[in-house]
Protein backbone atom coordinates (compact mmCIF):
# COMPACT_ATOMS: atom_id res chain seq x y z
CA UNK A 1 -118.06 -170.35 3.06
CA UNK A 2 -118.27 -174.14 1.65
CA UNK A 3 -116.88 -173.93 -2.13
CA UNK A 4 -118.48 -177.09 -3.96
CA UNK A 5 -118.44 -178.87 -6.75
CA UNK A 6 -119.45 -182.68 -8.20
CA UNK A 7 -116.35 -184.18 -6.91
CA UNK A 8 -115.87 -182.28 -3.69
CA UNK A 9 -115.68 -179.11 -1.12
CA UNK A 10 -114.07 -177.31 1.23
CA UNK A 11 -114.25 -174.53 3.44
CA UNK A 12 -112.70 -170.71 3.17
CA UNK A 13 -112.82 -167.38 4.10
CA UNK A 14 -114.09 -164.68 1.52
CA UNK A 15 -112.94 -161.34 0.68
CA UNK A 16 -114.88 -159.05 -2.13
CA UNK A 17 -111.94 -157.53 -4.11
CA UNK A 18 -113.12 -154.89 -6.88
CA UNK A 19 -110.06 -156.26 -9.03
CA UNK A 20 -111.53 -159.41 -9.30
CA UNK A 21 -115.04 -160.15 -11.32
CA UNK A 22 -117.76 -160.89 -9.52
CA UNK A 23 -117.95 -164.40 -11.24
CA UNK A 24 -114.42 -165.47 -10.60
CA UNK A 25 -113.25 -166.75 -7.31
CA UNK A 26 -109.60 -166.88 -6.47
CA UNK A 27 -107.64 -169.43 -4.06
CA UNK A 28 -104.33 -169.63 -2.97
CA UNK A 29 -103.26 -172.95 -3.64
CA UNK A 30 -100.36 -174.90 -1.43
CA UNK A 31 -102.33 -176.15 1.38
CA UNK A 32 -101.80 -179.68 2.57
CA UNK A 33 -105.15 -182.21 2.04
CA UNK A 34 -106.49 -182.53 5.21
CA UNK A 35 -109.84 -184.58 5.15
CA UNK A 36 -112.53 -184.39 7.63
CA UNK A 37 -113.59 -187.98 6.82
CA UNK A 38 -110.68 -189.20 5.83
CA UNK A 39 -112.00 -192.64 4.57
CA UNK A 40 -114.76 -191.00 2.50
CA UNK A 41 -114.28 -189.79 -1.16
CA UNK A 42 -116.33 -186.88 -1.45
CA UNK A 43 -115.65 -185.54 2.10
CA UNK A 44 -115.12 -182.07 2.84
CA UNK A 45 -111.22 -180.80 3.41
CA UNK A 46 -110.38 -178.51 6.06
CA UNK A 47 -107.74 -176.99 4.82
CA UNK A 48 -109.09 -174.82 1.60
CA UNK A 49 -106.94 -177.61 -0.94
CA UNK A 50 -108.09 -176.74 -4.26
CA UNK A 51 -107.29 -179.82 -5.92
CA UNK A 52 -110.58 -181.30 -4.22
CA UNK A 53 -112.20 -179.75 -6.82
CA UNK A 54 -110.25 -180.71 -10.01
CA UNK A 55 -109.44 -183.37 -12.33
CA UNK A 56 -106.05 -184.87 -13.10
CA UNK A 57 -106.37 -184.39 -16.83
CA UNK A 58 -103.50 -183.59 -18.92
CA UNK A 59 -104.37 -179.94 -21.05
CA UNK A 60 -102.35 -181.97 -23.74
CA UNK A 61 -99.66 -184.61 -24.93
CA UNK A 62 -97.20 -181.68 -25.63
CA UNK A 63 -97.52 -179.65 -22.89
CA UNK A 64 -97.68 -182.51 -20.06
CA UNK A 65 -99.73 -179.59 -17.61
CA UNK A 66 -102.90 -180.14 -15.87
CA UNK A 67 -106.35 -178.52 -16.20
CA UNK A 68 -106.74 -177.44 -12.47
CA UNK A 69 -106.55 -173.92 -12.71
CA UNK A 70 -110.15 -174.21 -14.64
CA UNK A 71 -113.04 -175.33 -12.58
CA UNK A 72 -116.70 -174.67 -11.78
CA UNK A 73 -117.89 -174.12 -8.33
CA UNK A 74 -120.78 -172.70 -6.03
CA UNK A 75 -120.46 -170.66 -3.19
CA UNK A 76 -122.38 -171.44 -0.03
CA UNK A 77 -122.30 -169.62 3.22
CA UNK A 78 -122.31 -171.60 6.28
């Protein structure tokens, strides 16, 4: 499946789990960024790298964390 958003995709395999909601997708994250054009911005990355998909935003001053753990994306098979 190609997992999309406005600032990019990438591909992974999907597994329906009952324990998760049916709008909720879940990723392992750790995987190295691995761009199939890897001069282009927006290109897709091979490697299921979440952070394709999220902005480096600060949640706050205090907490110094990131938002990436909270992003919208579409699902479309292949």
């Amino acid at each position: 499946m190609r997992v999309v958003n406005g600032r990019g995709a990438f591909l992974a395999d999907v597994k329906l789990d009952i324990c998760i909601r049916a709008d909720v997708v879940m990723l392992a994250t750790g995987a190295s960024y691995a761009p199939l054009v890897p001069v282009q911005m927006d290109t897709l990355d091979k490697h299921s790298t979440p952070n394709v998909l999220t902005l480096d935003k600060d949640t706050s001053k205090l907490g110094q964390n990131t938002v990436a753990h909270t992003r919208l994306c579409v699902g479309r098979a292949l």
